[in-house]
PDB file of N, CA and C in Angstrom:
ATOM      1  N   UNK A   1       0.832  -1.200   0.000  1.00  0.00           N
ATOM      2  CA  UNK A   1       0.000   0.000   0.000  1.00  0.00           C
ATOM      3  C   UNK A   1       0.873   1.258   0.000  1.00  0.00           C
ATOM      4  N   UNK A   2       1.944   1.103   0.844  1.00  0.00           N
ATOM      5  CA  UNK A   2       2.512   2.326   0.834  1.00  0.00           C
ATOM      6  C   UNK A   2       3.636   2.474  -0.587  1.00  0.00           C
ATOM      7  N   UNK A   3       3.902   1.362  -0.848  1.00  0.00           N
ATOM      8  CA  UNK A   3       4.866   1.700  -2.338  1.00  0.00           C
ATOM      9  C   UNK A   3       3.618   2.305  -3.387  1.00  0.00           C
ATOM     10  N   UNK A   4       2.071   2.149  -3.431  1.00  0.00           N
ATOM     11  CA  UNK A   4       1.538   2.552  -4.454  1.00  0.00           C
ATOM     12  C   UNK A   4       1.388   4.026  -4.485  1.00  0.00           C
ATOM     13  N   UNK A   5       1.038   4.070  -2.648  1.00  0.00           N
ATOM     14  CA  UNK A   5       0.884   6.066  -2.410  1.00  0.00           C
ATOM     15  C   UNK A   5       2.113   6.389  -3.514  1.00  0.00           C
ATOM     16  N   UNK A   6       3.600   6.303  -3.121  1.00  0.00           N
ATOM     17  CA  UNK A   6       4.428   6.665  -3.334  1.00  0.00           C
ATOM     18  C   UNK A   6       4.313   6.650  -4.801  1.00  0.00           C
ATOM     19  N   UNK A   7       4.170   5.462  -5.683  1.00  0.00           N
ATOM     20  CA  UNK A   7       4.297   5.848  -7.298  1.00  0.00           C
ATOM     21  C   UNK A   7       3.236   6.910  -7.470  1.00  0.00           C
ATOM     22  N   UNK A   8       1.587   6.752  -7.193  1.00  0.00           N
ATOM     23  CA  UNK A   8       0.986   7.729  -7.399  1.00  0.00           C
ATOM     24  C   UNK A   8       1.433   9.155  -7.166  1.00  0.00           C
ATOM     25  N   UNK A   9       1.660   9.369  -6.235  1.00  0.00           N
ATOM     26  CA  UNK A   9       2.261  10.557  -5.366  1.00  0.00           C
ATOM     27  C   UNK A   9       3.639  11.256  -6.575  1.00  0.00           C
ATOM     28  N   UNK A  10       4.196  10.109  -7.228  1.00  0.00           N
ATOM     29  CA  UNK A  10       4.896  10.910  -7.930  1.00  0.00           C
ATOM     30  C   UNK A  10       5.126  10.672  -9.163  1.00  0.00           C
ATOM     31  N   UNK A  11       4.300  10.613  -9.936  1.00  0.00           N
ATOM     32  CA  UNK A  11       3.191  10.712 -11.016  1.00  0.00           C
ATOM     33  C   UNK A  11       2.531  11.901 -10.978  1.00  0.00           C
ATOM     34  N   UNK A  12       2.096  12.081  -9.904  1.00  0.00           N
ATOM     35  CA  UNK A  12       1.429  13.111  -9.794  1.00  0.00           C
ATOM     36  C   UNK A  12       1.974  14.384  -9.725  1.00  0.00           C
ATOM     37  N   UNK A  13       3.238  14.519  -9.169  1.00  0.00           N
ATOM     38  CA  UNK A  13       3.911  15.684  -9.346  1.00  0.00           C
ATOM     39  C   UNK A  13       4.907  15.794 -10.394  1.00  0.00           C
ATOM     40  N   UNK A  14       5.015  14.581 -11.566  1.00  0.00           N
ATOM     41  CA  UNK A  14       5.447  14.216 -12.379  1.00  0.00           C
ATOM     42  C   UNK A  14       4.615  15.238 -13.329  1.00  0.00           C
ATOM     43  N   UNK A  15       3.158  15.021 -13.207  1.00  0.00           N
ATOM     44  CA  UNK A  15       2.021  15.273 -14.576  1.00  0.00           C
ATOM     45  C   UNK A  15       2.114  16.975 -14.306  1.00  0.00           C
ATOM     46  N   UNK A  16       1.967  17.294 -12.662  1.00  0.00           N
ATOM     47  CA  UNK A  16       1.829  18.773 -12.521  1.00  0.00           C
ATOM     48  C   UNK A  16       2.729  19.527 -13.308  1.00  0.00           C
ATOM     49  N   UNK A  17       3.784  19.224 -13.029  1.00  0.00           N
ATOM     50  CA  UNK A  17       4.851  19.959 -13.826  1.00  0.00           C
ATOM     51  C   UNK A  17       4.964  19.835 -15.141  1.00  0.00           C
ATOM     52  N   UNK A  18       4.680  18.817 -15.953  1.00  0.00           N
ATOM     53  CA  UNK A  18       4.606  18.892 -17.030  1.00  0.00           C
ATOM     54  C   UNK A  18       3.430  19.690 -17.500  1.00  0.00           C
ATOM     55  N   UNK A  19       2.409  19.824 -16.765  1.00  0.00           N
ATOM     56  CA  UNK A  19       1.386  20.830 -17.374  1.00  0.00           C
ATOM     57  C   UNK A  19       1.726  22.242 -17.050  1.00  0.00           C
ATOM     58  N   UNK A  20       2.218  22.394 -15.522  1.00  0.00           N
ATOM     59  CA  UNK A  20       3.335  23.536 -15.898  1.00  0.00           C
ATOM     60  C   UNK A  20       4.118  24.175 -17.048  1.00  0.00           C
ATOM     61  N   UNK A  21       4.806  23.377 -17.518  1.00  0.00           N
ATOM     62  CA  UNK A  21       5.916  23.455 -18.552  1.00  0.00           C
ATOM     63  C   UNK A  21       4.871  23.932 -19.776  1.00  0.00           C
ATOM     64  N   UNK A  22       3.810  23.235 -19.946  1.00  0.00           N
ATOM     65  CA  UNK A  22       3.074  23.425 -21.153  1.00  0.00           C
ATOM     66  C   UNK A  22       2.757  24.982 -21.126  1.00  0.00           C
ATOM     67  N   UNK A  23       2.243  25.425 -20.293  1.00  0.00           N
ATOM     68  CA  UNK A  23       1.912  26.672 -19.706  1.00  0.00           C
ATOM     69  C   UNK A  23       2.797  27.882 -20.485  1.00  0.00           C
ATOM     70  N   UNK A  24       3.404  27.238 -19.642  1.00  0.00           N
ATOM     71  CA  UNK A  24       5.331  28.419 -19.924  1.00  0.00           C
ATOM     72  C   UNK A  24       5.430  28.418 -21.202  1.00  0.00           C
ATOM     73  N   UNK A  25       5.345  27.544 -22.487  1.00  0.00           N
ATOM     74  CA  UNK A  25       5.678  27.577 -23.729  1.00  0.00           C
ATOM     75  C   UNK A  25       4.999  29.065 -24.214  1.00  0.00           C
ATOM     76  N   UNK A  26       5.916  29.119 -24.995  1.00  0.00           N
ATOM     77  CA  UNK A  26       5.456  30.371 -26.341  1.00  0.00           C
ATOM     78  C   UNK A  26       4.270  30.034 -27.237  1.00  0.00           C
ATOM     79  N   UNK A  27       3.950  30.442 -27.506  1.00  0.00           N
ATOM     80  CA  UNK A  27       2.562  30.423 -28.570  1.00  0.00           C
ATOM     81  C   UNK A  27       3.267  30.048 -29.978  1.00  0.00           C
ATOM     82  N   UNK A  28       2.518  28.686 -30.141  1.00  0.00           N
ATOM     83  CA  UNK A  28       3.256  28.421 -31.623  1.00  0.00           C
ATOM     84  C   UNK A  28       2.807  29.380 -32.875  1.00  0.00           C
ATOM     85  N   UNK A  29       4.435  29.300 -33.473  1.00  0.00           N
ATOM     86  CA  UNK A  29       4.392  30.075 -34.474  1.00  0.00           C
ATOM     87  C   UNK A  29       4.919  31.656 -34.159  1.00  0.00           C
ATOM     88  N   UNK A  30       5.042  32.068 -32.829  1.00  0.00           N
ATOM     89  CA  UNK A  30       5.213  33.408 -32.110  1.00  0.00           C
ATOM     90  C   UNK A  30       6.382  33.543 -31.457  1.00  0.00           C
ATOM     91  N   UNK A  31       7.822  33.267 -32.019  1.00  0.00           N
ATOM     92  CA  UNK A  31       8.997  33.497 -31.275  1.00  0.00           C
ATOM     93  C   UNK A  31       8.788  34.407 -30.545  1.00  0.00           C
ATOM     94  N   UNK A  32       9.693  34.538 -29.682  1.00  0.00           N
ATOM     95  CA  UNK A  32       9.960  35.663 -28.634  1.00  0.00           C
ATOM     96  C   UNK A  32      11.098  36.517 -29.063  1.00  0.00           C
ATOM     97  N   UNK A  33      10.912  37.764 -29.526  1.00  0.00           N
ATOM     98  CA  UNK A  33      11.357  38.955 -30.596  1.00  0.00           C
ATOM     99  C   UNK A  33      12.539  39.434 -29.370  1.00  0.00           C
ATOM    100  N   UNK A  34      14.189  39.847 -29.904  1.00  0.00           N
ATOM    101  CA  UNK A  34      15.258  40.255 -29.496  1.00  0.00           C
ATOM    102  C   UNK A  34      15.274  41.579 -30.045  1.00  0.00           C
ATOM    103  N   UNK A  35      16.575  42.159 -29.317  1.00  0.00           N
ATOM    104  CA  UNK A  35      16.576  43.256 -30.067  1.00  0.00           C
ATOM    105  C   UNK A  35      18.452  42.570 -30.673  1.00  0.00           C
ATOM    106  N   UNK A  36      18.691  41.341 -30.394  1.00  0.00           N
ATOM    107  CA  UNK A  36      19.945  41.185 -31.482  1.00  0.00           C
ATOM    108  C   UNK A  36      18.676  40.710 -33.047  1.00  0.00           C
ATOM    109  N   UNK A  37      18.011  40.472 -32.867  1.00  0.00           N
ATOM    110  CA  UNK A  37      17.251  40.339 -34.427  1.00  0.00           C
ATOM    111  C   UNK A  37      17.222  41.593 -34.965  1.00  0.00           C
ATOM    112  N   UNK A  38      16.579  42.638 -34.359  1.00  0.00           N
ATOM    113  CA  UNK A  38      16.376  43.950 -35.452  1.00  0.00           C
ATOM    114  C   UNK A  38      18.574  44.705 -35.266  1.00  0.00           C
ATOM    115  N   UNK A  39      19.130  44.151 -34.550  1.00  0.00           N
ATOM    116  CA  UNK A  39      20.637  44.465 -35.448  1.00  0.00           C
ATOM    117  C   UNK A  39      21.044  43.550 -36.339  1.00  0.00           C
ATOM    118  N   UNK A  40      20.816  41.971 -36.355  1.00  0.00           N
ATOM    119  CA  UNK A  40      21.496  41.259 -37.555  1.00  0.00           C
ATOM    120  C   UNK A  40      20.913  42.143 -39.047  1.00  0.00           C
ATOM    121  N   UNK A  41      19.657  42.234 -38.674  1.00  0.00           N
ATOM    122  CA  UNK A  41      18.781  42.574 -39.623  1.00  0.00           C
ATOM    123  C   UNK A  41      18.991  43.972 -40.401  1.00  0.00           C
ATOM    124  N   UNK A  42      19.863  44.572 -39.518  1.00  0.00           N
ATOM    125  CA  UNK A  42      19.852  46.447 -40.105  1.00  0.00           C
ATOM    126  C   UNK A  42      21.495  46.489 -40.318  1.00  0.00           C
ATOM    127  N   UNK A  43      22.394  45.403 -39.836  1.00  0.00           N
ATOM    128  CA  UNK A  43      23.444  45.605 -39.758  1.00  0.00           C
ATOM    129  C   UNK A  43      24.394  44.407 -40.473  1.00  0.00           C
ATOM    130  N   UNK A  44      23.933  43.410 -40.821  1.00  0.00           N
ATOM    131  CA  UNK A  44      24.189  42.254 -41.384  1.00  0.00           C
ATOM    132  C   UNK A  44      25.102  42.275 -42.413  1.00  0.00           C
ATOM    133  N   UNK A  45      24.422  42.818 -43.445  1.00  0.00           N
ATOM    134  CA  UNK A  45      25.171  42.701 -44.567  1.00  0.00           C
ATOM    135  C   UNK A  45      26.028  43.764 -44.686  1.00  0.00           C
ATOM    136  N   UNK A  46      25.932  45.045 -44.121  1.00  0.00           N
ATOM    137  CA  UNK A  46      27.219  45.742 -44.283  1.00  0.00           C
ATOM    138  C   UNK A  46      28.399  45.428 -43.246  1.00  0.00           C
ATOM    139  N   UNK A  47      28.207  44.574 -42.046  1.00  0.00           N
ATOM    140  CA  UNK A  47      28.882  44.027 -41.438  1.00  0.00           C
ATOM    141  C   UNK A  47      30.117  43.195 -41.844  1.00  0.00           C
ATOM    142  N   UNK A  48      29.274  41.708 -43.001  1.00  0.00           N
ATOM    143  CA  UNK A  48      29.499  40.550 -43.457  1.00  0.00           C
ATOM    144  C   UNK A  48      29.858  40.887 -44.860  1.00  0.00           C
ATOM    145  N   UNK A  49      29.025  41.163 -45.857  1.00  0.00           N
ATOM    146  CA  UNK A  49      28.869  41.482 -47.132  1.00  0.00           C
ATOM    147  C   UNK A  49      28.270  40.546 -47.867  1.00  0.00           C
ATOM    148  N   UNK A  50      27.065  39.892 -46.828  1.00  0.00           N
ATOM    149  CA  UNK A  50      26.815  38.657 -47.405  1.00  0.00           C
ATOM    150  C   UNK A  50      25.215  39.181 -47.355  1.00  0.00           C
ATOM    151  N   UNK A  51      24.387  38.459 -48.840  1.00  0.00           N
ATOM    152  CA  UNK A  51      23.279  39.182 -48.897  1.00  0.00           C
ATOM    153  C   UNK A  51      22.099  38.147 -48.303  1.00  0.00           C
ATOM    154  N   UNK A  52      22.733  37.108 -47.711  1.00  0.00           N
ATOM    155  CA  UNK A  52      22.022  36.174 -46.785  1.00  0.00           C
ATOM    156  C   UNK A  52      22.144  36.657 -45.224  1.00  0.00           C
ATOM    157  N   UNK A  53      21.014  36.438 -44.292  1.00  0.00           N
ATOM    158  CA  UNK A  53      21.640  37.080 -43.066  1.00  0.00           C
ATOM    159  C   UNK A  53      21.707  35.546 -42.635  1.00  0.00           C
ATOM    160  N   UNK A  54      21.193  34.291 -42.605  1.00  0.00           N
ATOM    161  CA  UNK A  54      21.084  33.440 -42.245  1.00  0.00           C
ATOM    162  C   UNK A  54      22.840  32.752 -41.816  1.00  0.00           C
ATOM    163  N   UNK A  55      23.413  32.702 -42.919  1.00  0.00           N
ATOM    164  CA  UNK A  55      24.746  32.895 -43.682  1.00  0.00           C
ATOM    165  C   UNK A  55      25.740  33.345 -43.119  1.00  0.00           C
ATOM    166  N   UNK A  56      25.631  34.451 -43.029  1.00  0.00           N
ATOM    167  CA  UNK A  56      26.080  35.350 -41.778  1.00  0.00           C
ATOM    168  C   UNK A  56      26.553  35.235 -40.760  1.00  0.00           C
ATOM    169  N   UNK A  57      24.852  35.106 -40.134  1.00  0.00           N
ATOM    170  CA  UNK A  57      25.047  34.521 -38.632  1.00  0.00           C
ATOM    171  C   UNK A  57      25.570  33.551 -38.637  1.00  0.00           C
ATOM    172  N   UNK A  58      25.587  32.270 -39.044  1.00  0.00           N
ATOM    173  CA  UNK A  58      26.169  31.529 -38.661  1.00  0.00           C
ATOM    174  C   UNK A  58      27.648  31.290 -38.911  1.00  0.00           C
ATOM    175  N   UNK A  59      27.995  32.055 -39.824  1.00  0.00           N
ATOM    176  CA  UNK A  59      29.751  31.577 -40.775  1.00  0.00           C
ATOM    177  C   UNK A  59      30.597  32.994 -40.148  1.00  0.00           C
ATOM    178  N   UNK A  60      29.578  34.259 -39.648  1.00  0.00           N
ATOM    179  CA  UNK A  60      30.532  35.181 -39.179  1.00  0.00           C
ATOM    180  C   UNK A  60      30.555  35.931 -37.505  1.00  0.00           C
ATOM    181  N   UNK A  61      29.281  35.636 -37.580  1.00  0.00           N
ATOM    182  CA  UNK A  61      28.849  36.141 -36.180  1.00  0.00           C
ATOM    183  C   UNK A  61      29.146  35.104 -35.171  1.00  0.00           C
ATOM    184  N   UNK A  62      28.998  33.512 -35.784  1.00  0.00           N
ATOM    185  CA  UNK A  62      28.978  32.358 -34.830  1.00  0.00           C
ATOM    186  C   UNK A  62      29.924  31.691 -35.429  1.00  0.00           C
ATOM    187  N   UNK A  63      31.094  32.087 -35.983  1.00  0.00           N
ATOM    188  CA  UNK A  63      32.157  31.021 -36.699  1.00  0.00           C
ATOM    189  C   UNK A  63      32.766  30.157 -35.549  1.00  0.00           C
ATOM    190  N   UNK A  64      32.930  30.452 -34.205  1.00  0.00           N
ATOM    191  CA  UNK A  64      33.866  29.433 -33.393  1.00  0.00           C
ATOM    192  C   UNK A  64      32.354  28.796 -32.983  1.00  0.00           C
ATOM    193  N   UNK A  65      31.364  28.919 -32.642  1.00  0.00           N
ATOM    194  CA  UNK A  65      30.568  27.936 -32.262  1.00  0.00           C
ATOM    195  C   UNK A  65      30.189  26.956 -33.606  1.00  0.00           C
ATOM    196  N   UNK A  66      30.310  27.558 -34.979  1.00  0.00           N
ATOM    197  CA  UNK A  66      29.617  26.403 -35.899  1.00  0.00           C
ATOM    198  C   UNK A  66      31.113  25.312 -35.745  1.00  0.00           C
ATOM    199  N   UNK A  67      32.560  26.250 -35.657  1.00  0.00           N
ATOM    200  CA  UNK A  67      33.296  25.565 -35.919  1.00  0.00           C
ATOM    201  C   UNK A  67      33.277  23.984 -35.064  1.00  0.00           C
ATOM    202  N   UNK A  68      33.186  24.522 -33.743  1.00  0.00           N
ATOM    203  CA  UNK A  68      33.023  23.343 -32.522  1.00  0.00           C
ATOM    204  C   UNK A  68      32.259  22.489 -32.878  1.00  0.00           C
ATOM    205  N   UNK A  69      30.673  22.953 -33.423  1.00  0.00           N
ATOM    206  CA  UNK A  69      29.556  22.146 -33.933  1.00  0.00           C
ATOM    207  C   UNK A  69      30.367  20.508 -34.692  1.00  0.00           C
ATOM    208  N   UNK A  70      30.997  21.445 -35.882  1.00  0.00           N
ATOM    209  CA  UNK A  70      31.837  20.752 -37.209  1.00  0.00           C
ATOM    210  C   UNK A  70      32.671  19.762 -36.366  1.00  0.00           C
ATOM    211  N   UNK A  71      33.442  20.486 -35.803  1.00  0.00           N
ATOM    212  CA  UNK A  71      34.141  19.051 -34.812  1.00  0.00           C
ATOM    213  C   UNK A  71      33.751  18.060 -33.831  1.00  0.00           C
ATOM    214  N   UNK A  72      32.602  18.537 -33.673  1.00  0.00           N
ATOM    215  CA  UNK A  72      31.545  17.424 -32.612  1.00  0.00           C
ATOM    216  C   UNK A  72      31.774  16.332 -33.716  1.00  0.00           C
ATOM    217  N   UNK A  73      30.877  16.714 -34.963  1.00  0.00           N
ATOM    218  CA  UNK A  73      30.462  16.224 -35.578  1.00  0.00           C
ATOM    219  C   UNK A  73      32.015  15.446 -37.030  1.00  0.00           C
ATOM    220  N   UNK A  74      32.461  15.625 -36.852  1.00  0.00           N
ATOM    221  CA  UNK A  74      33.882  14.862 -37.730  1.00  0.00           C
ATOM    222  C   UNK A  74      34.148  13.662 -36.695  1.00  0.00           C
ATOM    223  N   UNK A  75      34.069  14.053 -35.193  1.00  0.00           N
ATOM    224  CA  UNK A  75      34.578  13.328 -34.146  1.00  0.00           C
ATOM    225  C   UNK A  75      34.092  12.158 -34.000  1.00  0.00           C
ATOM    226  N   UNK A  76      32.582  12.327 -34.100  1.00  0.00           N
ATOM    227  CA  UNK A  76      31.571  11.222 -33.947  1.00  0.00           C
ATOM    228  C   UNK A  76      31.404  10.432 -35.357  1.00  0.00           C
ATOM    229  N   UNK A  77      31.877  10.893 -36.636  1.00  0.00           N
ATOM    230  CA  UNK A  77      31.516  10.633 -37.508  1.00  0.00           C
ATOM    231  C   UNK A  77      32.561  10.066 -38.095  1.00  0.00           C
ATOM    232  N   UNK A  78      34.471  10.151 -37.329  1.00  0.00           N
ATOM    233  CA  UNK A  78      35.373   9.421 -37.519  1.00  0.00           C
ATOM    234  C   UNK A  78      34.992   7.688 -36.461  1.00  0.00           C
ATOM    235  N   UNK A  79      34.477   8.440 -35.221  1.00  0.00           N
ATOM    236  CA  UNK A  79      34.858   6.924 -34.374  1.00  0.00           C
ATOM    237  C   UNK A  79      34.039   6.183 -34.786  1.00  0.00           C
ATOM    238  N   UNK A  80      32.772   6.389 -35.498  1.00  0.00           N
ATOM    239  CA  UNK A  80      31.648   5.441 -36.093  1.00  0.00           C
ATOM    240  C   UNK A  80      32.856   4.558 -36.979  1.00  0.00           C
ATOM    241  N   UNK A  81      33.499   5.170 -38.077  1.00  0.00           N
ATOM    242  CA  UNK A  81      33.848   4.904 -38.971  1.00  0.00           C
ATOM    243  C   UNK A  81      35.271   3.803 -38.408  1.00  0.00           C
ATOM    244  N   UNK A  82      35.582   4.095 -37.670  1.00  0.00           N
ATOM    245  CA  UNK A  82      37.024   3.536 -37.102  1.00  0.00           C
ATOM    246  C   UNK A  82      36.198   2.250 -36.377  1.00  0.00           C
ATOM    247  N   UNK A  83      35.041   2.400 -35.834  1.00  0.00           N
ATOM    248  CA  UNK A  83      34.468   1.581 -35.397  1.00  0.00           C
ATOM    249  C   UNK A  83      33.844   0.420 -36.599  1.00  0.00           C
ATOM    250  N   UNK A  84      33.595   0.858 -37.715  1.00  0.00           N
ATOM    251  CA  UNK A  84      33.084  -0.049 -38.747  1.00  0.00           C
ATOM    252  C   UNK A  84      34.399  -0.802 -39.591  1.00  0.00           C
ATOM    253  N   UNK A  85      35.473   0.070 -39.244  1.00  0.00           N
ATOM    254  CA  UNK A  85      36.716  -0.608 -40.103  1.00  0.00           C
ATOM    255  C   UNK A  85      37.076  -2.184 -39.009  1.00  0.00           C
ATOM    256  N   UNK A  86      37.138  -1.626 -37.941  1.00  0.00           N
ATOM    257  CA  UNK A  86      37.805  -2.722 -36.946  1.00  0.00           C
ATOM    258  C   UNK A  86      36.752  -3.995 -37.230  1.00  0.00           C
ATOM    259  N   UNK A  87      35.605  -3.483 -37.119  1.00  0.00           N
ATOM    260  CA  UNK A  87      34.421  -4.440 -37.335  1.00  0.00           C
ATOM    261  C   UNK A  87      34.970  -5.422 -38.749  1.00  0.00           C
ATOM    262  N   UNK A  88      34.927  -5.200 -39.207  1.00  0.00           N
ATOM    263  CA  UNK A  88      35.014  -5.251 -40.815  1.00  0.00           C
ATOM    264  C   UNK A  88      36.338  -6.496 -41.041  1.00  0.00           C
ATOM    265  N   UNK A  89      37.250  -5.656 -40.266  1.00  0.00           N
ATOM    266  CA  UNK A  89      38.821  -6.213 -40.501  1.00  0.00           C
ATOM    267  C   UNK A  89      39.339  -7.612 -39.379  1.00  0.00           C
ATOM    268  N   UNK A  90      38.474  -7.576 -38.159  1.00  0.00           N
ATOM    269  CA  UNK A  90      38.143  -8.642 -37.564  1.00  0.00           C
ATOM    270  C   UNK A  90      37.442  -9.346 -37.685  1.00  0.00           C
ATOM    271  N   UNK A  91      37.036  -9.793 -39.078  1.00  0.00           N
ATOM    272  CA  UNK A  91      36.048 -10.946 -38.976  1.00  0.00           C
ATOM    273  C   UNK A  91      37.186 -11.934 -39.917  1.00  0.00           C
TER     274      UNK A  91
END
């Protein structure tokens, strides 16, 4: 009896919070407006010289974070590969 209080019991503050959370969300379709948006936007391309702002942001404004991104992603996408050779070469 008392292990069921307990799952109910937290389930229940399991569900609250998740309807919480629902709450808190933004209205789809309705980002929540910056004021770094109206500078990429007025300042972008004479910044960059690039007539994409998308482009931009990401290759000039965010070059060491895409770069890191790129190396997550070589990293995981070498050991797969090192992982399929060994596979491969041990049989």
């Amino acid at each position: 009896m008392n292990e069921r209080v307990f799952r109910v019991g937290t389930l229940t503050v399991f569900f609250v919070f998740l309807i919480a959370a629902v709450f808190c969300l933004h209205p789809l379709g309705e980002p929540a407006k910056t004021r770094m948006d109206d500078y990429f936007i007025q300042n972008g391309q004479e910044e960059t010289g690039s007539n994409n702002i998308v482009a931009s942001v990401m290759f000039d404004y965010r070059g060491l974070d895409t770069l890191g991104e790129a190396s997550v992603l070589f990293a995981a996408a070498s050991g797969v590969s090192l992982v399929f050779w060994r596979v491969k070469h041990n049989e």
